[in-house]
PDB file of N, CA and C in Angstrom:
ATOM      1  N   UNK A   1      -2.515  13.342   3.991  1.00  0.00           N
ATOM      2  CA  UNK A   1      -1.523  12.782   3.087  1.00  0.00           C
ATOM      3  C   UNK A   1      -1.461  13.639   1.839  1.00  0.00           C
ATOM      4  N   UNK A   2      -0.678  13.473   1.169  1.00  0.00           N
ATOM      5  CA  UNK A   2      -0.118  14.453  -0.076  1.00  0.00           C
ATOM      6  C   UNK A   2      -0.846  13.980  -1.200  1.00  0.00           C
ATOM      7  N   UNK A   3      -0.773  14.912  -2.200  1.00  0.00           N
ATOM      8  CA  UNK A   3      -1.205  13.866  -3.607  1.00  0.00           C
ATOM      9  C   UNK A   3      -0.203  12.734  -4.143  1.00  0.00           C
ATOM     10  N   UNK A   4       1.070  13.223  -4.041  1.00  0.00           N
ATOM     11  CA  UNK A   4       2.269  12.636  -4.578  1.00  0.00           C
ATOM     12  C   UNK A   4       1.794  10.978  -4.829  1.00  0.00           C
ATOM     13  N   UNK A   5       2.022   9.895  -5.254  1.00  0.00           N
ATOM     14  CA  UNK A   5       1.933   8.308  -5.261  1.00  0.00           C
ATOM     15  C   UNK A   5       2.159   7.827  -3.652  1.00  0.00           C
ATOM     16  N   UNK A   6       1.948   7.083  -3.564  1.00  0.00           N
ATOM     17  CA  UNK A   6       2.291   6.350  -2.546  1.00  0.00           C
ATOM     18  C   UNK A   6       2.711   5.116  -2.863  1.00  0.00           C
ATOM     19  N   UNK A   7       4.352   4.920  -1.667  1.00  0.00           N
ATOM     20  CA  UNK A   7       4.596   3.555  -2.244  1.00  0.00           C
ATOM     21  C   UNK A   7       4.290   2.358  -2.031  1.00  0.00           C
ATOM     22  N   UNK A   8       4.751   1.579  -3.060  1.00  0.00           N
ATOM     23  CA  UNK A   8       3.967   0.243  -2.670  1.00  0.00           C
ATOM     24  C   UNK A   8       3.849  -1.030  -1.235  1.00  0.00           C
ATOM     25  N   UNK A   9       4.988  -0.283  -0.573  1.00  0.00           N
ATOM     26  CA  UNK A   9       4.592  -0.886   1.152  1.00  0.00           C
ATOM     27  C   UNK A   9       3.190  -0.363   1.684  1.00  0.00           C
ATOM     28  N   UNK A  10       3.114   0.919   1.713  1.00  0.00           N
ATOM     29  CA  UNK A  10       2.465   1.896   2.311  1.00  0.00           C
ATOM     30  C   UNK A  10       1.478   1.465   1.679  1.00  0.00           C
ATOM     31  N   UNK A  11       1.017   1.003   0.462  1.00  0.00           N
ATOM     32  CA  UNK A  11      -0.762   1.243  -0.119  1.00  0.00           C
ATOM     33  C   UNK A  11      -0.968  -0.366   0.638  1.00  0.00           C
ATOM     34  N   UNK A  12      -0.183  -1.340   0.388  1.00  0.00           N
ATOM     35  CA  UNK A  12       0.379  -2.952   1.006  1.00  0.00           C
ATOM     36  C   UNK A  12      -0.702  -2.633   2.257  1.00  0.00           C
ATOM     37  N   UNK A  13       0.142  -2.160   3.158  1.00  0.00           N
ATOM     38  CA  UNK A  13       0.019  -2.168   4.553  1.00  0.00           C
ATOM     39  C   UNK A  13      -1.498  -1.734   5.082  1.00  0.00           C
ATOM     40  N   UNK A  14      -1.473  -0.562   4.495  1.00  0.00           N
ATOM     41  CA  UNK A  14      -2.636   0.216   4.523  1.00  0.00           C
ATOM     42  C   UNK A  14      -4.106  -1.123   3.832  1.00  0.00           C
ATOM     43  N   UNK A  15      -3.635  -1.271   3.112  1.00  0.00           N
ATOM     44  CA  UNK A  15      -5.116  -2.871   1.904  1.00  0.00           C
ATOM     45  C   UNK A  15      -5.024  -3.465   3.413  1.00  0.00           C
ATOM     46  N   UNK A  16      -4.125  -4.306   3.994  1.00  0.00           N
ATOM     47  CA  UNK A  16      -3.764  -5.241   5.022  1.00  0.00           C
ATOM     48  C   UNK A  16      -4.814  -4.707   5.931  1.00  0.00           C
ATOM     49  N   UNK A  17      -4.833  -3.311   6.312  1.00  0.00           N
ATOM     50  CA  UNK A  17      -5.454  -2.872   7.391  1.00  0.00           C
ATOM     51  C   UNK A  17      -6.986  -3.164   7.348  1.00  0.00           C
ATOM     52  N   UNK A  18      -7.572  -2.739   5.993  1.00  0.00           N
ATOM     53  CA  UNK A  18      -8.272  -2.832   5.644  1.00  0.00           C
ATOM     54  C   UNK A  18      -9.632  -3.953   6.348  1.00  0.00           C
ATOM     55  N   UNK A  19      -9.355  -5.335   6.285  1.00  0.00           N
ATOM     56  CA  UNK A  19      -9.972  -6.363   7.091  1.00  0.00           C
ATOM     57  C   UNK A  19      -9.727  -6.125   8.659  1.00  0.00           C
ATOM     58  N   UNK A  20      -9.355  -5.385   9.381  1.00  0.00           N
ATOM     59  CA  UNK A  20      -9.376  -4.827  11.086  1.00  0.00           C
ATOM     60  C   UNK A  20      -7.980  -4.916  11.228  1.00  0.00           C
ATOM     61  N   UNK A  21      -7.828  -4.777  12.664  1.00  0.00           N
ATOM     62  CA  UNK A  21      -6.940  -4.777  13.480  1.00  0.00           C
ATOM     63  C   UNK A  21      -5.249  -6.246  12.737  1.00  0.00           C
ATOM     64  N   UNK A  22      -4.332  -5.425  12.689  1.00  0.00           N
ATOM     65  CA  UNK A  22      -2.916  -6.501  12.669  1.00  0.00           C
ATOM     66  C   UNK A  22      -2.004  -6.107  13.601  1.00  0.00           C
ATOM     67  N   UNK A  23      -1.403  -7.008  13.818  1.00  0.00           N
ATOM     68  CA  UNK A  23       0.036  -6.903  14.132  1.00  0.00           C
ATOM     69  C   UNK A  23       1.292  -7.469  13.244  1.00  0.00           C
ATOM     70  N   UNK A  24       2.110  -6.528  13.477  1.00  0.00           N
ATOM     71  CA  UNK A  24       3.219  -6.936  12.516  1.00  0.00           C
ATOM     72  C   UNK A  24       3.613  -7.695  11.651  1.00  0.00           C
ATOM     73  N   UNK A  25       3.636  -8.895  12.052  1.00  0.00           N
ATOM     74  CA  UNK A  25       4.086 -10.336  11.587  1.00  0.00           C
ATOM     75  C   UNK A  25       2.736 -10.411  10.673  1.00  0.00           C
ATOM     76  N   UNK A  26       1.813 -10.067  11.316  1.00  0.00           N
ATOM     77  CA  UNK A  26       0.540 -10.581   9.982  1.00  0.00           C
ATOM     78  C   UNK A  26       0.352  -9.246   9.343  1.00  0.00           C
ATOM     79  N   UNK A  27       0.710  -7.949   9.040  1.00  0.00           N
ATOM     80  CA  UNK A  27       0.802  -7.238   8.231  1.00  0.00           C
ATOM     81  C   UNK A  27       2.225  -7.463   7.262  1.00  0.00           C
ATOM     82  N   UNK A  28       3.006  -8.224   7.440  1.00  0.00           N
ATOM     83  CA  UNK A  28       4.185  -8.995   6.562  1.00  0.00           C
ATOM     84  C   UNK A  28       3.738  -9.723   6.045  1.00  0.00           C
ATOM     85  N   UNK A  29       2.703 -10.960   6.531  1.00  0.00           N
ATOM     86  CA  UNK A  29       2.202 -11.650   6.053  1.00  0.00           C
ATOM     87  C   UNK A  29       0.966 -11.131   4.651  1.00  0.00           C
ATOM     88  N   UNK A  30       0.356 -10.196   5.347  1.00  0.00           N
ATOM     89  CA  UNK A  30      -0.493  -9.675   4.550  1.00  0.00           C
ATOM     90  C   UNK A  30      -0.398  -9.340   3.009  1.00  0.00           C
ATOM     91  N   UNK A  31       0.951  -8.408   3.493  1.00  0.00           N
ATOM     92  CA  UNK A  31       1.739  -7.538   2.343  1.00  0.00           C
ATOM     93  C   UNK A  31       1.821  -8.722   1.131  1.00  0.00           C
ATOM     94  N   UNK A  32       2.638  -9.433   1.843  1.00  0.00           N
ATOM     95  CA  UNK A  32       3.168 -10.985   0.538  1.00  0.00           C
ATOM     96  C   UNK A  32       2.080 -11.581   0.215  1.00  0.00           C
ATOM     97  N   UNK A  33       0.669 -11.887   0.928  1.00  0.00           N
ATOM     98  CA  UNK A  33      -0.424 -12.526   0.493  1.00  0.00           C
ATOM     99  C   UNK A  33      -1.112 -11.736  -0.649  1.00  0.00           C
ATOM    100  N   UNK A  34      -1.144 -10.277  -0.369  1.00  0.00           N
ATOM    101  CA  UNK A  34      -1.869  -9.277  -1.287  1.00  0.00           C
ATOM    102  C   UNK A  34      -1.275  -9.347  -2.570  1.00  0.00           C
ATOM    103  N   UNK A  35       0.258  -8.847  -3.210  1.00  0.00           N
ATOM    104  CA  UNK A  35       1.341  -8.848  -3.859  1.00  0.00           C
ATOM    105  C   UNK A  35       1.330 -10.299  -4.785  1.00  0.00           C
ATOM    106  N   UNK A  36       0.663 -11.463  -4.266  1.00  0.00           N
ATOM    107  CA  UNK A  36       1.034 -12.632  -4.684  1.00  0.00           C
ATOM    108  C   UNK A  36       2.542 -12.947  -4.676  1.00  0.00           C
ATOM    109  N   UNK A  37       3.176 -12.635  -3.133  1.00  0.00           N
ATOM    110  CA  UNK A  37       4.503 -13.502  -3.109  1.00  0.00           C
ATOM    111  C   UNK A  37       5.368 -12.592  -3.529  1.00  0.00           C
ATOM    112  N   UNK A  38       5.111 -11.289  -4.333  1.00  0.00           N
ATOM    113  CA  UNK A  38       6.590 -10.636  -4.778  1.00  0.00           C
ATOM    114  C   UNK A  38       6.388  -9.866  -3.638  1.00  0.00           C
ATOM    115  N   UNK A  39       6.050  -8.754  -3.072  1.00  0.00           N
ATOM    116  CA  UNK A  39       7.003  -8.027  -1.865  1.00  0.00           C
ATOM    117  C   UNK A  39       6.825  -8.341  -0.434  1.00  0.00           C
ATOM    118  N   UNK A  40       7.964  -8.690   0.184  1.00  0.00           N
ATOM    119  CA  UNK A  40       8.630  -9.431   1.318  1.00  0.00           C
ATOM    120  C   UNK A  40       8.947  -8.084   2.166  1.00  0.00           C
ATOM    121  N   UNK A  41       8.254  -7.863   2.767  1.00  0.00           N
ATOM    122  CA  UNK A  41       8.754  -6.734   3.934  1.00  0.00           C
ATOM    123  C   UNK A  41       9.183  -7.180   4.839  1.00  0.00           C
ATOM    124  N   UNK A  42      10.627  -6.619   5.039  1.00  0.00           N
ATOM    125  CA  UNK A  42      11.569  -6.936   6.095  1.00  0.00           C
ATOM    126  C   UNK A  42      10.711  -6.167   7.337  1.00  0.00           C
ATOM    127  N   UNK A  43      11.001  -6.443   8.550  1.00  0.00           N
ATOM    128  CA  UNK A  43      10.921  -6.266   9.584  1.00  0.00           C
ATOM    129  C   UNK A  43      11.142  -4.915   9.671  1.00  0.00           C
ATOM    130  N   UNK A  44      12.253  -4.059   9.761  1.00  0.00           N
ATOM    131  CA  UNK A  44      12.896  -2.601   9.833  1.00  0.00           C
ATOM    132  C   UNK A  44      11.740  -1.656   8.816  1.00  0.00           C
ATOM    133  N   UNK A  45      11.780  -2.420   7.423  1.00  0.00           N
ATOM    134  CA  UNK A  45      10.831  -1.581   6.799  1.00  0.00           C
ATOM    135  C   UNK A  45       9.308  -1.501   6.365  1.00  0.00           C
ATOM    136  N   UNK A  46       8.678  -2.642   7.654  1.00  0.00           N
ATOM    137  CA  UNK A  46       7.565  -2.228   8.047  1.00  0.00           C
ATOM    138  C   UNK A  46       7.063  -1.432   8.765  1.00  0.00           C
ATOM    139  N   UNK A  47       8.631  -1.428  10.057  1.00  0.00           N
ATOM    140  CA  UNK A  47       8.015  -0.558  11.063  1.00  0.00           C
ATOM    141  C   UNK A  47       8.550   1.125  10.956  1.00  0.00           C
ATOM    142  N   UNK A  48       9.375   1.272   9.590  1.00  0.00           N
ATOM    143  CA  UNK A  48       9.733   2.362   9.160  1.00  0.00           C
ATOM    144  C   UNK A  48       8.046   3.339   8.492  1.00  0.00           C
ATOM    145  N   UNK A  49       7.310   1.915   8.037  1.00  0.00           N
ATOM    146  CA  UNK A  49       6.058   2.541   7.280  1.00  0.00           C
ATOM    147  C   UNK A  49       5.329   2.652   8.390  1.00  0.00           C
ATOM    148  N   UNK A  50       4.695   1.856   9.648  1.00  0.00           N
ATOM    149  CA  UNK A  50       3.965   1.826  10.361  1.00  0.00           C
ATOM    150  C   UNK A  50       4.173   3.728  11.352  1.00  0.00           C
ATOM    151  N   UNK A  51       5.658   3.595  11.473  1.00  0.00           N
ATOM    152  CA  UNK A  51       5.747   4.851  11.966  1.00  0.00           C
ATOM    153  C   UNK A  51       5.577   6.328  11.526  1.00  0.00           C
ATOM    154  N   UNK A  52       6.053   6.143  10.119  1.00  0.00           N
ATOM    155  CA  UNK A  52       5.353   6.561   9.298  1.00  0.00           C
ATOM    156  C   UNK A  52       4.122   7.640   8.715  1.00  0.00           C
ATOM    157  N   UNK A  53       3.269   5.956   8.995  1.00  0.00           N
ATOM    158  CA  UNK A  53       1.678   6.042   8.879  1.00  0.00           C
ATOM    159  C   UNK A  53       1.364   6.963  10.373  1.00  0.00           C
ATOM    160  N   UNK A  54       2.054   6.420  11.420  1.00  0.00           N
ATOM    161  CA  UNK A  54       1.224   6.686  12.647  1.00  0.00           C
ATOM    162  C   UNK A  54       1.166   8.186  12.479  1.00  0.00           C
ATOM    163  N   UNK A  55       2.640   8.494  12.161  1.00  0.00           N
ATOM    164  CA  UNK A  55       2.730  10.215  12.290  1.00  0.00           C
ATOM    165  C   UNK A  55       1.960  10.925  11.420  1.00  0.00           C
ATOM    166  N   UNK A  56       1.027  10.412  10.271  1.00  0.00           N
ATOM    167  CA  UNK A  56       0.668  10.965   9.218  1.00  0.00           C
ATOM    168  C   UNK A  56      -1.197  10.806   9.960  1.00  0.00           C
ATOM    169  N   UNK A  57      -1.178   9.931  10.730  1.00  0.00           N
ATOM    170  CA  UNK A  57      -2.592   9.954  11.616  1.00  0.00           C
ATOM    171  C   UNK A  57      -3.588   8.974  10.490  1.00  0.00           C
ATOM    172  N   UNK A  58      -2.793   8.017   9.527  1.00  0.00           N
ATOM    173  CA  UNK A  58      -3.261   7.105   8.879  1.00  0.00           C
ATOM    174  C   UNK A  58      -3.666   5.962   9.405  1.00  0.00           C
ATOM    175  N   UNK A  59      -2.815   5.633  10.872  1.00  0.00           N
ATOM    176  CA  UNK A  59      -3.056   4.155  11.300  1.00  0.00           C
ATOM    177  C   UNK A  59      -3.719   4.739  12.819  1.00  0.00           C
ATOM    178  N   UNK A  60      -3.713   4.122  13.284  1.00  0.00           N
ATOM    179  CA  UNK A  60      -3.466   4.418  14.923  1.00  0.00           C
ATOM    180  C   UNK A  60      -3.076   2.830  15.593  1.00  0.00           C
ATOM    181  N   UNK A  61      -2.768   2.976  16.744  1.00  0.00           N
ATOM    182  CA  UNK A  61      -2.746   1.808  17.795  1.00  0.00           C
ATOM    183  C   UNK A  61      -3.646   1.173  18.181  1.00  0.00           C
ATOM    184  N   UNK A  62      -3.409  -0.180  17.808  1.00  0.00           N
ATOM    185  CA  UNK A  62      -4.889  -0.664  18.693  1.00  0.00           C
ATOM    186  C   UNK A  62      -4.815  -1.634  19.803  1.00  0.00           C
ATOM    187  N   UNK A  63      -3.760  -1.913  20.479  1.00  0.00           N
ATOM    188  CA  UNK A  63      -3.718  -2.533  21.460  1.00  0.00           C
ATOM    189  C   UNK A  63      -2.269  -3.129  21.677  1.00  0.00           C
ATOM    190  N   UNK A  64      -2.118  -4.102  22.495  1.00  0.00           N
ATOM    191  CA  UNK A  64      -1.249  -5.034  22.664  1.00  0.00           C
ATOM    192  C   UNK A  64      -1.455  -6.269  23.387  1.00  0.00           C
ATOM    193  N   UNK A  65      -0.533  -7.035  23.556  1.00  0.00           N
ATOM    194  CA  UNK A  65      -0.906  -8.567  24.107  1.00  0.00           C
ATOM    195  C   UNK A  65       0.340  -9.360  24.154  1.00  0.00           C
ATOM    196  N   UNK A  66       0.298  -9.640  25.296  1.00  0.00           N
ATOM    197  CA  UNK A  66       1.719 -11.016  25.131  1.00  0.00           C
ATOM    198  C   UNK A  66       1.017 -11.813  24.637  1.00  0.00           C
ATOM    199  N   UNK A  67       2.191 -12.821  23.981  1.00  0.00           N
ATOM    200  CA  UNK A  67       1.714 -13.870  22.833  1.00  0.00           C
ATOM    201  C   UNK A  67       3.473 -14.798  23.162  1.00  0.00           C
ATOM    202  N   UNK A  68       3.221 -15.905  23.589  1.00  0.00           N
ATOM    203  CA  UNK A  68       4.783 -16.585  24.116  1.00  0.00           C
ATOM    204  C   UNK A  68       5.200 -15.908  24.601  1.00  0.00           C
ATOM    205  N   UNK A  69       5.532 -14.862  25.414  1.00  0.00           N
ATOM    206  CA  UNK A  69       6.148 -14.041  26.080  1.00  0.00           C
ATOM    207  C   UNK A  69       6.507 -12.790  25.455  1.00  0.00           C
ATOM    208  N   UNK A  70       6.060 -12.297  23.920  1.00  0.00           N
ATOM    209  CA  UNK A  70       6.442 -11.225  23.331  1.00  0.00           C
ATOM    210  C   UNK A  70       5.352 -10.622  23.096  1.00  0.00           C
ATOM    211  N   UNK A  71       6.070  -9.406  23.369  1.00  0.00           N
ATOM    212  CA  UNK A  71       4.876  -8.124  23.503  1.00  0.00           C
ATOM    213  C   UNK A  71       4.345  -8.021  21.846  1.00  0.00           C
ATOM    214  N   UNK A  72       3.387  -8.151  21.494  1.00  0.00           N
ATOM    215  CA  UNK A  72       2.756  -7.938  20.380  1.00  0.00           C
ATOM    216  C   UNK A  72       1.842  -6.980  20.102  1.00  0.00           C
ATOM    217  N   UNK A  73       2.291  -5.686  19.008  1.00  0.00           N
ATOM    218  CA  UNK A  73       1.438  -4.428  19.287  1.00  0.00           C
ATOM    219  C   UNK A  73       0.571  -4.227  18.075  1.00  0.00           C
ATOM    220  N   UNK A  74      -1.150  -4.035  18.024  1.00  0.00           N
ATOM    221  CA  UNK A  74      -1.737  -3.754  17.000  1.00  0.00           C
ATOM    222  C   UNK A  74      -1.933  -2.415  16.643  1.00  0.00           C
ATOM    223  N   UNK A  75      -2.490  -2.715  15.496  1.00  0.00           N
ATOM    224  CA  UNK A  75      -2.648  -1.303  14.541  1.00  0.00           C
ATOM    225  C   UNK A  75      -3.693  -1.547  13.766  1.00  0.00           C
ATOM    226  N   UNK A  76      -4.676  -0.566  13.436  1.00  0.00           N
ATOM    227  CA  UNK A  76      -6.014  -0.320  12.709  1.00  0.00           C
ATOM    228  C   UNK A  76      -5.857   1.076  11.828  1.00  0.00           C
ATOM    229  N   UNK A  77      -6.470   0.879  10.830  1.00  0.00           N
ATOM    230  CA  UNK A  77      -6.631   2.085   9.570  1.00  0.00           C
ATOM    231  C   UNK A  77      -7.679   2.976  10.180  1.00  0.00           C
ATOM    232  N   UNK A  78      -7.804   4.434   9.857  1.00  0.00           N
ATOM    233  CA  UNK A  78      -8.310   5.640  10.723  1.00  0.00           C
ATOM    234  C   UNK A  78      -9.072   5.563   8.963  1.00  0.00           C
ATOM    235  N   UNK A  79      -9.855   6.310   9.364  1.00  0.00           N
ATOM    236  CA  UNK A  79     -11.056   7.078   8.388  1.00  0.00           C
ATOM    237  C   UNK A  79     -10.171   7.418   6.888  1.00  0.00           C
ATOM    238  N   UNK A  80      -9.045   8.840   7.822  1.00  0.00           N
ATOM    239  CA  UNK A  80      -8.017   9.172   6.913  1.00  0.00           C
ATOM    240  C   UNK A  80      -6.899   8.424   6.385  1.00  0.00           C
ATOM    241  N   UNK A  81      -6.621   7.142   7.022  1.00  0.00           N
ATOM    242  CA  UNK A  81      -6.175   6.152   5.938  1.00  0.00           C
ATOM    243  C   UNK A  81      -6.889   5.277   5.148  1.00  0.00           C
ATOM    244  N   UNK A  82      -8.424   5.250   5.272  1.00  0.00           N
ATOM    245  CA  UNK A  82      -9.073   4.337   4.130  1.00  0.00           C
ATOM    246  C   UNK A  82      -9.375   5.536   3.217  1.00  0.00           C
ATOM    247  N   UNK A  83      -9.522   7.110   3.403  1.00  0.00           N
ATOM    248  CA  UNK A  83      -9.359   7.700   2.282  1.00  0.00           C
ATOM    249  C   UNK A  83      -8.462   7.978   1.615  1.00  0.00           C
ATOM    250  N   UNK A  84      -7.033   8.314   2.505  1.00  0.00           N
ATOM    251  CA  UNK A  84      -5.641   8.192   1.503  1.00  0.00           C
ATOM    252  C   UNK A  84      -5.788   6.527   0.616  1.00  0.00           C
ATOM    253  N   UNK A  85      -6.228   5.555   0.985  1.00  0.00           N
ATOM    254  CA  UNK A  85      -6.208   4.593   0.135  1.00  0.00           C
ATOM    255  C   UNK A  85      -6.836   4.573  -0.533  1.00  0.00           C
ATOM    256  N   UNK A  86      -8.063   5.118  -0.405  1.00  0.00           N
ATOM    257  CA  UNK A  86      -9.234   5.200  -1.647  1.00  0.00           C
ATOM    258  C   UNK A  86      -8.731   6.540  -2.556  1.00  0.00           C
ATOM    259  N   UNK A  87      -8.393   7.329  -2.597  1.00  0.00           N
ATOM    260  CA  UNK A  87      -7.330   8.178  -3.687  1.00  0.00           C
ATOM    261  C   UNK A  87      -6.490   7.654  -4.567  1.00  0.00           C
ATOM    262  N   UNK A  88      -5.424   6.633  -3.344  1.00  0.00           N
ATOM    263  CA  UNK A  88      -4.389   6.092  -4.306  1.00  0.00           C
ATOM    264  C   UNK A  88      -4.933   5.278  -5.371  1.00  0.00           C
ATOM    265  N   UNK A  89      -6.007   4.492  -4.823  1.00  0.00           N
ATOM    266  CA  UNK A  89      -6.698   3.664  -6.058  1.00  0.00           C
ATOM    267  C   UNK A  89      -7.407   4.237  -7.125  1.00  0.00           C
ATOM    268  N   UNK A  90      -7.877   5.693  -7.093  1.00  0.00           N
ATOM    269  CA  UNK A  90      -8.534   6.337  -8.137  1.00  0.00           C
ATOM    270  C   UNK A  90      -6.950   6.762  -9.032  1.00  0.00           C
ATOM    271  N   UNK A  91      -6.150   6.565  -8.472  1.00  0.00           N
ATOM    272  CA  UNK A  91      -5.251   7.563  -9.086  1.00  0.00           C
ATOM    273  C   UNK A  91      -4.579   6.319  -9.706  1.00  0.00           C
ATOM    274  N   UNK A  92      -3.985   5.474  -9.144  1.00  0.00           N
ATOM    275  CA  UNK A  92      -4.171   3.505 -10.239  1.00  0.00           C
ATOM    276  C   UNK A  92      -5.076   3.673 -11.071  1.00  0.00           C
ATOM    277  N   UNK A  93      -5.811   3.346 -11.194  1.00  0.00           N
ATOM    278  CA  UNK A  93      -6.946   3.256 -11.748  1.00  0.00           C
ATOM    279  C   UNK A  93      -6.760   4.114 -12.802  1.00  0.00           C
ATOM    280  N   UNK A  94      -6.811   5.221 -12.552  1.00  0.00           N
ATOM    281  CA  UNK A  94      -6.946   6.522 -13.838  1.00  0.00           C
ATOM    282  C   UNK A  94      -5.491   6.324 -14.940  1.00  0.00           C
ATOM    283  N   UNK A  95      -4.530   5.969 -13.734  1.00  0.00           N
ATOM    284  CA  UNK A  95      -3.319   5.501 -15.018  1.00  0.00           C
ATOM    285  C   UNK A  95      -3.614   4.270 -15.579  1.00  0.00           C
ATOM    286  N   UNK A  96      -3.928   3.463 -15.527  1.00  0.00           N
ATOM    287  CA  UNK A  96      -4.458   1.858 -15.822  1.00  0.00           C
ATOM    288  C   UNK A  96      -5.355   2.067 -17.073  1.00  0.00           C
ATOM    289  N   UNK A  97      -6.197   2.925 -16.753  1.00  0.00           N
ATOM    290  CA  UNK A  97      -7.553   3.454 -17.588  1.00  0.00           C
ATOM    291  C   UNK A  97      -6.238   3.865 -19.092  1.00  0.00           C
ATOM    292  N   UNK A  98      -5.601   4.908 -18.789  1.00  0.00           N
ATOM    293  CA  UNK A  98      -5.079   5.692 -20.020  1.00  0.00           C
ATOM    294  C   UNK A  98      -3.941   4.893 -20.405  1.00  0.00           C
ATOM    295  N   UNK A  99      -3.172   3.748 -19.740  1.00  0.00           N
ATOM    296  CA  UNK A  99      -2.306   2.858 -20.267  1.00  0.00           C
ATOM    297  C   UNK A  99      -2.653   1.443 -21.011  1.00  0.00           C
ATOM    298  N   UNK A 100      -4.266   1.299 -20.396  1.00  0.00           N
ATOM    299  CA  UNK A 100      -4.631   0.074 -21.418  1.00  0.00           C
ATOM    300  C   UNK A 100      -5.247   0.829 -22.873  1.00  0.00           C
ATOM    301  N   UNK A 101      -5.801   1.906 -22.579  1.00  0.00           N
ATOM    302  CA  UNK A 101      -6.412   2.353 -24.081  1.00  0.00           C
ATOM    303  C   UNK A 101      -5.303   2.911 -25.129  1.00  0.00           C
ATOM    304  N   UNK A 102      -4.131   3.669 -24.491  1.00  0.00           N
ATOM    305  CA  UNK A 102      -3.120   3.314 -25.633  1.00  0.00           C
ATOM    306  C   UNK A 102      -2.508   2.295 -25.884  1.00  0.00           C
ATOM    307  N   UNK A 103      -2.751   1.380 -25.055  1.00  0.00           N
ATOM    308  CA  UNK A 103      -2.091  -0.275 -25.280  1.00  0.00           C
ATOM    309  C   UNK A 103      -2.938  -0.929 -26.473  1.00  0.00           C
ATOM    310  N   UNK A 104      -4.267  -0.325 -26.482  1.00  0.00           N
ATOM    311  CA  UNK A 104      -5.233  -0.940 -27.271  1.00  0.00           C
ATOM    312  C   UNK A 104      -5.335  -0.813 -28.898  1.00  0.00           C
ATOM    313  N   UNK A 105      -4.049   0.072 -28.588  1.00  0.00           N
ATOM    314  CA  UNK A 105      -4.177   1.069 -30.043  1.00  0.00           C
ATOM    315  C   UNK A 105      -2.747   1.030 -30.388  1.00  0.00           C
ATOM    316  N   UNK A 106      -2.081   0.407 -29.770  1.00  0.00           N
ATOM    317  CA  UNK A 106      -0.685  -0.137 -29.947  1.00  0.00           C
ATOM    318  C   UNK A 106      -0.522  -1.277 -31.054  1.00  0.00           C
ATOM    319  N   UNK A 107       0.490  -1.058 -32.054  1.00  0.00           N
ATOM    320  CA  UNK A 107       0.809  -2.055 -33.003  1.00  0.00           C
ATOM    321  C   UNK A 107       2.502  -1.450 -33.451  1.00  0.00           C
ATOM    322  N   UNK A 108       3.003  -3.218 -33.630  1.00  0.00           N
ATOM    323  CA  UNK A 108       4.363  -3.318 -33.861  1.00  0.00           C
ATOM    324  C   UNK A 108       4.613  -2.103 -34.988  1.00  0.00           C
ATOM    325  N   UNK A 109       6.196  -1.350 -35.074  1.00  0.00           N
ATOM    326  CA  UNK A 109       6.347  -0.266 -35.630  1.00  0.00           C
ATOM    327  C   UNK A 109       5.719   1.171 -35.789  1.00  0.00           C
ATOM    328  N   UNK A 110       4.551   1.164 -34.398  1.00  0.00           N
ATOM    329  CA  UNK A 110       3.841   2.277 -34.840  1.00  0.00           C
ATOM    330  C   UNK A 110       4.927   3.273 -33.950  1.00  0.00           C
ATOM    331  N   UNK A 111       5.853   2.956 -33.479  1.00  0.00           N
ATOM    332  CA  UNK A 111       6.880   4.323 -32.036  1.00  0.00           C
ATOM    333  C   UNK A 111       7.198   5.051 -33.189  1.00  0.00           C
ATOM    334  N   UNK A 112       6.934   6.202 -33.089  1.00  0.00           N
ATOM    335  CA  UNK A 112       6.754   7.591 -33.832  1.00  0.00           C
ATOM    336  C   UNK A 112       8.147   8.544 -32.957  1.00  0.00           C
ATOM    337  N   UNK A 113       9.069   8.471 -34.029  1.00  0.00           N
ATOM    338  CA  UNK A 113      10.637   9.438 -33.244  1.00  0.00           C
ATOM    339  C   UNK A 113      10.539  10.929 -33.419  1.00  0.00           C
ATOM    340  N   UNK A 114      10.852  10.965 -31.890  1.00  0.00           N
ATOM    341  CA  UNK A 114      10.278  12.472 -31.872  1.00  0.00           C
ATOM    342  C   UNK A 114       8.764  13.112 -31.347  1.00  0.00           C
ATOM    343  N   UNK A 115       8.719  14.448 -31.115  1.00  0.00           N
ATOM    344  CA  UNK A 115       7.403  14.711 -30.943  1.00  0.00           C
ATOM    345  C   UNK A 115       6.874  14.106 -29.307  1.00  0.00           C
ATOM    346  N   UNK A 116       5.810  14.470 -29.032  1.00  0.00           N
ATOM    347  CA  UNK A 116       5.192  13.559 -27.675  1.00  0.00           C
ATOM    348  C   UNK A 116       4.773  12.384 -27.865  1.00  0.00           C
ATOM    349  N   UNK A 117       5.035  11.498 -27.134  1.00  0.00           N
ATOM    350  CA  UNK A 117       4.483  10.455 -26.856  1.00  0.00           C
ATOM    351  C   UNK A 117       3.320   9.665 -25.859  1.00  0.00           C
TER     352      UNK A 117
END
């Protein structure tokens, strides 16, 4: 995986994986449980990330199973997707780190025009 961010389905999906093996419907589920309720992954753009992931050798396949008569297919996180996730979180983290300590040092009228910020 790249350095670039990763977006927030993709880090979602990838946390989801995290506790073993999902399938779809409970990596949707996951996503909205993790998020607390704000992101709702549609159907199309889970399996836009899952495919994604697969090609990037982040997830792999882990099985399948009828379930009521529908084919239901799992997926598990590879080595190289719990380290692309463990990056993305150093790299959270490191912005978090440098956005609360100028937050800390933040007071009304101090925005200075001009110059860096």
């Amino acid at each position: 995986m790249s350095t670039t961010e990763m977006r927030e389905p993709t880090m979602l999906v990838l946390t989801a994986l995290v506790g073993g093996r999902k399938h779809g419907y409970a990596l949707i589920g996951g996503a909205s449980e993790l998020s607390g309720g704000r992101v709702q992954l549609k159907v199309g753009t889970l399996y836009a990330v899952l495919d994604r992931l697969l090609d990037q050798g982040l997830v792999r396949t882990a099985g399948e199973e009828v379930v009521d008569g529908r084919l239901r297919r799992y997926f598990e996180l590879t080595e190289d997707g719990a380290r692309a996730l463990a990056a993305e979180v150093r790299r959270l983290e490191a912005n978090a780190t440098v956005a609360r300590a100028r937050l800390s040092t933040w007071r009304p009228g101090t925005i200075q025009m001009g110059g860096a910020s």
